[in-house]
PDB file of N, CA and C in Angstrom:
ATOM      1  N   UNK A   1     123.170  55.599 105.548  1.00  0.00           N
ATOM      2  CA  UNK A   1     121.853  55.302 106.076  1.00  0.00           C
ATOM      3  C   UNK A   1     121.185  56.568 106.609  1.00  0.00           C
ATOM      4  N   UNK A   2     121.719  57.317 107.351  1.00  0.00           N
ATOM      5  CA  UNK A   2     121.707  58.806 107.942  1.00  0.00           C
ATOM      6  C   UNK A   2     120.717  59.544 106.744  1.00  0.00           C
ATOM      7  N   UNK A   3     122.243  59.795 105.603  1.00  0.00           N
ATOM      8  CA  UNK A   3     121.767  60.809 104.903  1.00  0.00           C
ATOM      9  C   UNK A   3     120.373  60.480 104.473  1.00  0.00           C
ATOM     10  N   UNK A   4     120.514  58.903 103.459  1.00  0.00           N
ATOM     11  CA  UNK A   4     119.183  58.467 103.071  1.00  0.00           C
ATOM     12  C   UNK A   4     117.666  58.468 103.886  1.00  0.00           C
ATOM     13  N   UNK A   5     118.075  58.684 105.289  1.00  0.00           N
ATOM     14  CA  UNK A   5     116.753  58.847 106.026  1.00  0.00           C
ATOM     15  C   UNK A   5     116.418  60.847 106.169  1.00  0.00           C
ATOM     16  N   UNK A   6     117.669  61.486 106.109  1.00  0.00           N
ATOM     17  CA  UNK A   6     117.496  63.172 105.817  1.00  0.00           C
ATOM     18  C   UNK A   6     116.701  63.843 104.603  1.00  0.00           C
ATOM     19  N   UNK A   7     117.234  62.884 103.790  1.00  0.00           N
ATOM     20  CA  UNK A   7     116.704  62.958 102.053  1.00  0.00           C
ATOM     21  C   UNK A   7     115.420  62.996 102.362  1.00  0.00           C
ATOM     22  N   UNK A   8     115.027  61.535 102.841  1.00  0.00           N
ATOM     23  CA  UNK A   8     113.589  61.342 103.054  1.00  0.00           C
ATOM     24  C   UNK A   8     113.011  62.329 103.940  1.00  0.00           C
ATOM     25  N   UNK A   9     113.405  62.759 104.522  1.00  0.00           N
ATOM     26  CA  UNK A   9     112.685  63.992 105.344  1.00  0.00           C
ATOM     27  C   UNK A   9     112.177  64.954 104.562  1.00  0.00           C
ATOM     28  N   UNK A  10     113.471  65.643 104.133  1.00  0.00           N
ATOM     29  CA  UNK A  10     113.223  67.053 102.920  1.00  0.00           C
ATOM     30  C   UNK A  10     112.543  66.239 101.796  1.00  0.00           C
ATOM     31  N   UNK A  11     112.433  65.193 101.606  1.00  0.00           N
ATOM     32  CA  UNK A  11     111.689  65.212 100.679  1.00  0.00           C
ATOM     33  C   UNK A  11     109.876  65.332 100.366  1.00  0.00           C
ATOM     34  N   UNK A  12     109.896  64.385 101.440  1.00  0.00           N
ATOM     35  CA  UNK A  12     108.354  63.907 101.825  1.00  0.00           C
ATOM     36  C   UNK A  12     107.810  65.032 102.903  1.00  0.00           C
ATOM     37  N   UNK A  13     108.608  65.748 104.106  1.00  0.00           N
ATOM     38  CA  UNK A  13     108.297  66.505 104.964  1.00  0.00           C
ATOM     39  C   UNK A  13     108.422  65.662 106.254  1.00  0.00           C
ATOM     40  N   UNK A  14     108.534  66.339 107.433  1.00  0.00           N
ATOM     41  CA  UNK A  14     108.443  65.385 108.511  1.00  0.00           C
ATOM     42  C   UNK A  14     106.780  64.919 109.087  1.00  0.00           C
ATOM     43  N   UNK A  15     106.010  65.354 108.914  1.00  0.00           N
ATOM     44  CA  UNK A  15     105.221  64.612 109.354  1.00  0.00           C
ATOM     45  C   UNK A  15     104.983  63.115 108.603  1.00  0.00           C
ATOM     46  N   UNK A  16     105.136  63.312 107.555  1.00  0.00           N
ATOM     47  CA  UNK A  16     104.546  61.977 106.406  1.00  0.00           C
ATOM     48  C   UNK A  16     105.677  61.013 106.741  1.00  0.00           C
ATOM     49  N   UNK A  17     107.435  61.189 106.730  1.00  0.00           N
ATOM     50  CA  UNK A  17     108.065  61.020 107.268  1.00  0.00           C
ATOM     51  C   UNK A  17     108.023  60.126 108.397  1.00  0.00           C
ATOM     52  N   UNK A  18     107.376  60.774 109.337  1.00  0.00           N
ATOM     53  CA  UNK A  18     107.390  59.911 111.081  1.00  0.00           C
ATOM     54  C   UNK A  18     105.590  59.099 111.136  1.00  0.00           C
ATOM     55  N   UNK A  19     105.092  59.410 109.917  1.00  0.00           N
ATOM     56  CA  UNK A  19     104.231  58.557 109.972  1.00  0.00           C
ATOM     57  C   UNK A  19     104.395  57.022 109.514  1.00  0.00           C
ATOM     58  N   UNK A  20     105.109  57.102 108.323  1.00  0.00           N
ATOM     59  CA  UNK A  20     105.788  56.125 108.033  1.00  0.00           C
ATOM     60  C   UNK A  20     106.986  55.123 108.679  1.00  0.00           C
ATOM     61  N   UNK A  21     107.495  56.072 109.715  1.00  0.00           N
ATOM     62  CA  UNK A  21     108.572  55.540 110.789  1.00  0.00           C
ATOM     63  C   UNK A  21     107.656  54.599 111.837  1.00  0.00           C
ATOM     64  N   UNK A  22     106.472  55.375 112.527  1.00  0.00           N
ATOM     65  CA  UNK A  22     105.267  55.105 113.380  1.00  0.00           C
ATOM     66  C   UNK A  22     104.800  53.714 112.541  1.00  0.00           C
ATOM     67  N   UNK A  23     104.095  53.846 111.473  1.00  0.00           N
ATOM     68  CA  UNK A  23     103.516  52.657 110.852  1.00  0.00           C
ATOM     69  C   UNK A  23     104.393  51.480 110.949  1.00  0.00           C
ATOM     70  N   UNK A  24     105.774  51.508 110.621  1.00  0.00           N
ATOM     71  CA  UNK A  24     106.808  49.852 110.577  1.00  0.00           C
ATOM     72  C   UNK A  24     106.935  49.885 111.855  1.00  0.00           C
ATOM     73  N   UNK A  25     107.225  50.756 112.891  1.00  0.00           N
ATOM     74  CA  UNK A  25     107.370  49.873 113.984  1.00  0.00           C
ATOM     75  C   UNK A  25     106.184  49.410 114.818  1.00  0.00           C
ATOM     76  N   UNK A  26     104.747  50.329 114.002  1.00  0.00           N
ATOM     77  CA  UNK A  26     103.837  49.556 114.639  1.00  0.00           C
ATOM     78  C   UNK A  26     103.739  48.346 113.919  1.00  0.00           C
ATOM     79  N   UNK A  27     103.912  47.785 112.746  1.00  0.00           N
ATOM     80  CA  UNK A  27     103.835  46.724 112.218  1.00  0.00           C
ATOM     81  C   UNK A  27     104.506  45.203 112.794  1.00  0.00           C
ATOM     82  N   UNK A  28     105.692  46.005 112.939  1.00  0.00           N
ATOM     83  CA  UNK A  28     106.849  45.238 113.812  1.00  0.00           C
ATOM     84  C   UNK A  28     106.031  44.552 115.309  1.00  0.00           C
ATOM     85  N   UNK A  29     105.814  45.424 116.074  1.00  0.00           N
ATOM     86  CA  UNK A  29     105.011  44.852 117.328  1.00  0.00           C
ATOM     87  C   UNK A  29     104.062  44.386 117.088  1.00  0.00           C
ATOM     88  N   UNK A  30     102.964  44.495 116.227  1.00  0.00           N
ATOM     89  CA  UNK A  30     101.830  43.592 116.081  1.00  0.00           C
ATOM     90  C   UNK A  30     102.190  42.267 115.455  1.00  0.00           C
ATOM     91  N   UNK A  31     103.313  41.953 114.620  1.00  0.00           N
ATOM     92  CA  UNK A  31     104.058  40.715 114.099  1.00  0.00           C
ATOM     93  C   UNK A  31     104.708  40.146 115.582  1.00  0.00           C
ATOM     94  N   UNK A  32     105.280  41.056 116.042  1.00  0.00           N
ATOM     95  CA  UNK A  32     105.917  39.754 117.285  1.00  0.00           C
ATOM     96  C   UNK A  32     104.878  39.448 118.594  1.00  0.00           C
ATOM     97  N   UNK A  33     103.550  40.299 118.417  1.00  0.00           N
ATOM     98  CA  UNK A  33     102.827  39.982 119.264  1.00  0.00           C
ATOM     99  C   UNK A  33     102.005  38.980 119.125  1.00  0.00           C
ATOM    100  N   UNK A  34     101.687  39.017 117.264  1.00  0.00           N
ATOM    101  CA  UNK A  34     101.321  37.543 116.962  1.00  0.00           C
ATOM    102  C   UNK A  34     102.242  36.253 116.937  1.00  0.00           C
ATOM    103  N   UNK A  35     103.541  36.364 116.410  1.00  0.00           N
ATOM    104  CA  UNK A  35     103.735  35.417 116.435  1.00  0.00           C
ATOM    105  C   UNK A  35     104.382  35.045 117.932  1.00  0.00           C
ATOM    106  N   UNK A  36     104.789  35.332 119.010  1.00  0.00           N
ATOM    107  CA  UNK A  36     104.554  35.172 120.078  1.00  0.00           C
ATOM    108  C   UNK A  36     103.353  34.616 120.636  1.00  0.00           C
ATOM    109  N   UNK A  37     102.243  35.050 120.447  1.00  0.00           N
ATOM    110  CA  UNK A  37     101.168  34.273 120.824  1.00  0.00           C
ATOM    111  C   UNK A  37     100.483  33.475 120.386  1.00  0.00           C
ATOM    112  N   UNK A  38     100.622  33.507 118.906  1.00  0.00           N
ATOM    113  CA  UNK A  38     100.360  31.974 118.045  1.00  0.00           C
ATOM    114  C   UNK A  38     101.563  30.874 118.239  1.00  0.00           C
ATOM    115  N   UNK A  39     102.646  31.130 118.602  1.00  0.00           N
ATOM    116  CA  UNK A  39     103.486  29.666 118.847  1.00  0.00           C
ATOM    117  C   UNK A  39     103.326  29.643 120.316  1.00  0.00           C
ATOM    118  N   UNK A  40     102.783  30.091 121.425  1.00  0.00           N
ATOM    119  CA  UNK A  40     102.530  29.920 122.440  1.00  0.00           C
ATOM    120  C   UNK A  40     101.216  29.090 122.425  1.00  0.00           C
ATOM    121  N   UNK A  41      99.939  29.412 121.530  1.00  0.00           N
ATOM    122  CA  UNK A  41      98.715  28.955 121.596  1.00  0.00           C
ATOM    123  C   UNK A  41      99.177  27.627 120.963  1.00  0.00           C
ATOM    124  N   UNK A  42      99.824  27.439 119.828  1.00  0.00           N
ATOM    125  CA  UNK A  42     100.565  26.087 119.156  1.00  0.00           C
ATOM    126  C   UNK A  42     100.696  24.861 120.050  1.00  0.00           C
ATOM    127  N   UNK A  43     101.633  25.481 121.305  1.00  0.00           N
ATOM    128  CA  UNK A  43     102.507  24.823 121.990  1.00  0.00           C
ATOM    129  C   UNK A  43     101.100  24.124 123.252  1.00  0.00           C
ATOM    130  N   UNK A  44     100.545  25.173 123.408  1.00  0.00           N
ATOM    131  CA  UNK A  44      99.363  24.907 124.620  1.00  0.00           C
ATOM    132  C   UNK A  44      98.432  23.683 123.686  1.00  0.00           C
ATOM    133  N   UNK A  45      97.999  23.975 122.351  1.00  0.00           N
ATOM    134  CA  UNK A  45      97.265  23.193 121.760  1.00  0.00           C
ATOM    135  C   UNK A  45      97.566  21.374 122.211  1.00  0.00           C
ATOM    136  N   UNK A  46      98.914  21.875 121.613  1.00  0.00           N
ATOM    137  CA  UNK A  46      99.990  20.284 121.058  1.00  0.00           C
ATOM    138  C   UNK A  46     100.079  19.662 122.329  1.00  0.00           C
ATOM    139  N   UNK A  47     100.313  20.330 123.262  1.00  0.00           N
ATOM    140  CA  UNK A  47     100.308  19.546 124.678  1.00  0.00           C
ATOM    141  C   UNK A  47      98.956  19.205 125.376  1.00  0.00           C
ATOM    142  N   UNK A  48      97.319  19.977 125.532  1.00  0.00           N
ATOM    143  CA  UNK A  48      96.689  19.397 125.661  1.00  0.00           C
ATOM    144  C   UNK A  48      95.877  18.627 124.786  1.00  0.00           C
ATOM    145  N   UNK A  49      96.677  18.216 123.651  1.00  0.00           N
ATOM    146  CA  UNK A  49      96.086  17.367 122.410  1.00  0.00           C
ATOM    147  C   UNK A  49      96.594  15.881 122.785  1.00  0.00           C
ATOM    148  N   UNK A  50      97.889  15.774 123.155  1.00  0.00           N
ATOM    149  CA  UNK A  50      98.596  14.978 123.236  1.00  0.00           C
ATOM    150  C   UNK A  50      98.041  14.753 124.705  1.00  0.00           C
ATOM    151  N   UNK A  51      97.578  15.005 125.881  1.00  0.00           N
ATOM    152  CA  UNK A  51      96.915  14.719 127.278  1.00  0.00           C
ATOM    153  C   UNK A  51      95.419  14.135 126.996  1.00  0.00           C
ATOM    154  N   UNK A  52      94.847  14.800 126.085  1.00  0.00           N
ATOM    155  CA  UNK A  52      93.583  14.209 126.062  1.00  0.00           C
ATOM    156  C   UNK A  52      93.778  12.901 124.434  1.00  0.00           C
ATOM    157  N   UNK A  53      94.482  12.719 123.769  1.00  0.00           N
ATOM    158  CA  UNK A  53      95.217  11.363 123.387  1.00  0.00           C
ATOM    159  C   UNK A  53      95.173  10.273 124.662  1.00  0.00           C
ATOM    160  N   UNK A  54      96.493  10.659 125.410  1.00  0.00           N
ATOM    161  CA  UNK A  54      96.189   9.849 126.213  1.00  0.00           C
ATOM    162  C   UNK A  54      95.585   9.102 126.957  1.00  0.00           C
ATOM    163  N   UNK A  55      94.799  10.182 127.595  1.00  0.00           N
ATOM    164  CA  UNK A  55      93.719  10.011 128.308  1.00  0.00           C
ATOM    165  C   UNK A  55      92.590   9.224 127.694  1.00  0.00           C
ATOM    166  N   UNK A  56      92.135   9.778 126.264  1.00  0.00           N
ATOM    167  CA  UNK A  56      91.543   8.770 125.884  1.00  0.00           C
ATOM    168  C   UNK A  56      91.724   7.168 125.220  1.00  0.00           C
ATOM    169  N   UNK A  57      92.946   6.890 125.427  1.00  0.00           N
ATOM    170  CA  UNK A  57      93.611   5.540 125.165  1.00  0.00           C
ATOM    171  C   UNK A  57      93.323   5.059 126.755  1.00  0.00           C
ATOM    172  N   UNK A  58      93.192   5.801 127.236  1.00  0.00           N
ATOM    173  CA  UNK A  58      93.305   4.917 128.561  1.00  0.00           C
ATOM    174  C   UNK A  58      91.674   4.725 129.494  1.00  0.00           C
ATOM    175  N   UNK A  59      90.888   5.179 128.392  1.00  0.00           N
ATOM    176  CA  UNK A  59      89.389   5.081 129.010  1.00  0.00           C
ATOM    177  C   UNK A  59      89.236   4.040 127.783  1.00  0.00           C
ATOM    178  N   UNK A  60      89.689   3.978 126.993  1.00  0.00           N
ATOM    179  CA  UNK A  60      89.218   2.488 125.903  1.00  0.00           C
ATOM    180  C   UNK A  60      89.870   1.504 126.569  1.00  0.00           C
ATOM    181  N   UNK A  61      90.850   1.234 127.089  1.00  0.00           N
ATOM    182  CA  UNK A  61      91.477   0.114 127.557  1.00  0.00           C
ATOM    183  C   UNK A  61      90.736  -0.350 128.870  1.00  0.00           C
ATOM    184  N   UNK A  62      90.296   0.901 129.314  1.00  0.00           N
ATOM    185  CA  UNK A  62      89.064   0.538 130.435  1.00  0.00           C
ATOM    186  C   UNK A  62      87.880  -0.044 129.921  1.00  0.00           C
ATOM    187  N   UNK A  63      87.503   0.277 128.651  1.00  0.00           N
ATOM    188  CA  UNK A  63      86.429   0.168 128.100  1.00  0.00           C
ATOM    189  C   UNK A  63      86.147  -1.380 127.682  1.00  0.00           C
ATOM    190  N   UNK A  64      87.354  -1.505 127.262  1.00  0.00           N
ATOM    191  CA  UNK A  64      87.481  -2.774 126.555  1.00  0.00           C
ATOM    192  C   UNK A  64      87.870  -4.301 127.812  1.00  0.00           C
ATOM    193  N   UNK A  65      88.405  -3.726 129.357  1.00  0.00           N
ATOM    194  CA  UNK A  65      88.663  -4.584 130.522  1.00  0.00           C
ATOM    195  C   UNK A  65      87.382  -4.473 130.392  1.00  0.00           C
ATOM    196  N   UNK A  66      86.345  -3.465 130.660  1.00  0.00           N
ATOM    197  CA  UNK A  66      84.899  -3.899 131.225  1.00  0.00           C
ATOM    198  C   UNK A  66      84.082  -4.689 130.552  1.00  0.00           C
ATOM    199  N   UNK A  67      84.067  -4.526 129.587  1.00  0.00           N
ATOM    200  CA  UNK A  67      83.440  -5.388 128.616  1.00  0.00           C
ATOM    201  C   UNK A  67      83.990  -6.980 129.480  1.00  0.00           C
ATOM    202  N   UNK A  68      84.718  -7.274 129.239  1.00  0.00           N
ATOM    203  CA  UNK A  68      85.759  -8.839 129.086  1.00  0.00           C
ATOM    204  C   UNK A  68      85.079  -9.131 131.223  1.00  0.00           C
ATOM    205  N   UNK A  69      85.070  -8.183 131.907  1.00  0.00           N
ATOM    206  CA  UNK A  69      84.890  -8.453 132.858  1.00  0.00           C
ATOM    207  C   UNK A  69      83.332  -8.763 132.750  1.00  0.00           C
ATOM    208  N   UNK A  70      82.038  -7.867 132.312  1.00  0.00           N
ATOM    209  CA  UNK A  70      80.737  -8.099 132.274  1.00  0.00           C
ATOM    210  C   UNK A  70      80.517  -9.321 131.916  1.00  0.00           C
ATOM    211  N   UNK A  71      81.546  -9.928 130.522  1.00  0.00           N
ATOM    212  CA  UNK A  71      81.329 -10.457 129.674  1.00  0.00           C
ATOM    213  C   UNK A  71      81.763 -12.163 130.471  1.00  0.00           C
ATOM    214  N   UNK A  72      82.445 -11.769 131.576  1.00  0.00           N
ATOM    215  CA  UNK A  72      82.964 -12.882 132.473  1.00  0.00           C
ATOM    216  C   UNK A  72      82.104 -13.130 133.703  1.00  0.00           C
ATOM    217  N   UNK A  73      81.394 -12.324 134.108  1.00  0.00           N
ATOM    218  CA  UNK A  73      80.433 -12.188 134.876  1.00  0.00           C
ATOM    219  C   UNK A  73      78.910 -13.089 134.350  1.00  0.00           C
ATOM    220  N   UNK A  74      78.504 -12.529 133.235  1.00  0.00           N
ATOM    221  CA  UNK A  74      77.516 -13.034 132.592  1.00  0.00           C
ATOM    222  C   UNK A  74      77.834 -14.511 132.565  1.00  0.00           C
ATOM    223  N   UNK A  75      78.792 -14.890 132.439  1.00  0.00           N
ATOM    224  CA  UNK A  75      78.964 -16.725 132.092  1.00  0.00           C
ATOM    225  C   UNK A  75      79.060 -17.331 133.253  1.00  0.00           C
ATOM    226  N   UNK A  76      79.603 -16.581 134.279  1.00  0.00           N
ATOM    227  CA  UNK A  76      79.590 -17.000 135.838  1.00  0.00           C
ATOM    228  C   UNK A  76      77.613 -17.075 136.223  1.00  0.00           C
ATOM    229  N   UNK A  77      77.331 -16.107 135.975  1.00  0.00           N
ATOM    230  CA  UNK A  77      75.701 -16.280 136.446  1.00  0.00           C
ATOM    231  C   UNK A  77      74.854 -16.887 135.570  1.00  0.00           C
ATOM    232  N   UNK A  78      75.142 -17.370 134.261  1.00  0.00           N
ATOM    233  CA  UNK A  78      74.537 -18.535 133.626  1.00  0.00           C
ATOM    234  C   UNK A  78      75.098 -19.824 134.014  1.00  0.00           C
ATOM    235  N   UNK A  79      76.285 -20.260 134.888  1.00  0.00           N
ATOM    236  CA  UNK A  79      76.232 -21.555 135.249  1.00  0.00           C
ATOM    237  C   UNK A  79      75.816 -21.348 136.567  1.00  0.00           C
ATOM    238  N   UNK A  80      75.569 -19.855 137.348  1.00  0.00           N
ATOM    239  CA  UNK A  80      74.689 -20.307 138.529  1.00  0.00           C
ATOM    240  C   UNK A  80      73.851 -20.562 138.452  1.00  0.00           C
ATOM    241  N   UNK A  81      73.007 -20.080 137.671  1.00  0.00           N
ATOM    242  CA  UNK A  81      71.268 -20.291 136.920  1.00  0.00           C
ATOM    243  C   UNK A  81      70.874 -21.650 136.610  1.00  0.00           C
ATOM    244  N   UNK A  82      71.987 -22.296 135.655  1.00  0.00           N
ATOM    245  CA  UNK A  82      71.371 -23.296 135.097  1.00  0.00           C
ATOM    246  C   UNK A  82      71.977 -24.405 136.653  1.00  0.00           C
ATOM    247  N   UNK A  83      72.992 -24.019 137.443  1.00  0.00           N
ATOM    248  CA  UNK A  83      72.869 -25.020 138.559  1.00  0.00           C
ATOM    249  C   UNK A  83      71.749 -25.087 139.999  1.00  0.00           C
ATOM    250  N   UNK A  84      71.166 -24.039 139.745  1.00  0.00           N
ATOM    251  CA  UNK A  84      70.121 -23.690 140.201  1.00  0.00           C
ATOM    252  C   UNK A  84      68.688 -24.227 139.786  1.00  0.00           C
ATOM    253  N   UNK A  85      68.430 -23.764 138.657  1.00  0.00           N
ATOM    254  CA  UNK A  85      67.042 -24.658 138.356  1.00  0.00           C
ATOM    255  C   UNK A  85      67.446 -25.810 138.139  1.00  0.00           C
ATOM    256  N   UNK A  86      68.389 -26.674 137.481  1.00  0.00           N
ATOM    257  CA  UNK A  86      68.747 -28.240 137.714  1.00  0.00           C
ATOM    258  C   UNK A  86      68.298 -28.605 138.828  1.00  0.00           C
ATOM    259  N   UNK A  87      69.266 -28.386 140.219  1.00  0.00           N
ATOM    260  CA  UNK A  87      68.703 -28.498 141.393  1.00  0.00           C
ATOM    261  C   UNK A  87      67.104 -28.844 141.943  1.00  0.00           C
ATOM    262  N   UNK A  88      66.830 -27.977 141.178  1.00  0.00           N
ATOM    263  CA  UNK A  88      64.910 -27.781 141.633  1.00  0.00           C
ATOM    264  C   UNK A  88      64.377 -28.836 140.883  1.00  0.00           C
TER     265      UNK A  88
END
């Protein structure tokens, strides 16, 4: 491994050499900086995806009590109504 990286020296020269050394390990850190922060952004997604799921299952179930309650209300104040003008 040694020699094969010496070769490459005398061959190419050292600057071209350590530019090419410079370039993969900058490659290297910009890969684990993405994928570090894309399965972090993943993980943040999936969890407030799954909170606002919830959350919105639980404003329809509200949605759907209010209804049934208005809807129980309204029939309560049409037999006050109609026992009301009867009355009169």
């Amino acid at each position: 491994m040694t020699e094969d990286i010496i070769k490459l020296i005398q061959e190419l020269g050292f600057p071209i050499a350590l530019s090419g050394a410079l370039a993969f390990v900058l490659y290297r850190v910009i890969m684990w900086l993405l994928v570090s922060k894309v399965d972090s952004v993943l993980q943040n997604f999936e969890r407030r995806h799954e909170f606002l799921a919830e959350k919105m299952d639980g404003s329809i179930d509200k949605t759907e009590r209010n209804g049934k309650d208005l809807a129980k209300i309204k029939s309560d104040l049409k037999i006050i109504v109609d026992y009301i003008l009867k009355g009169k």
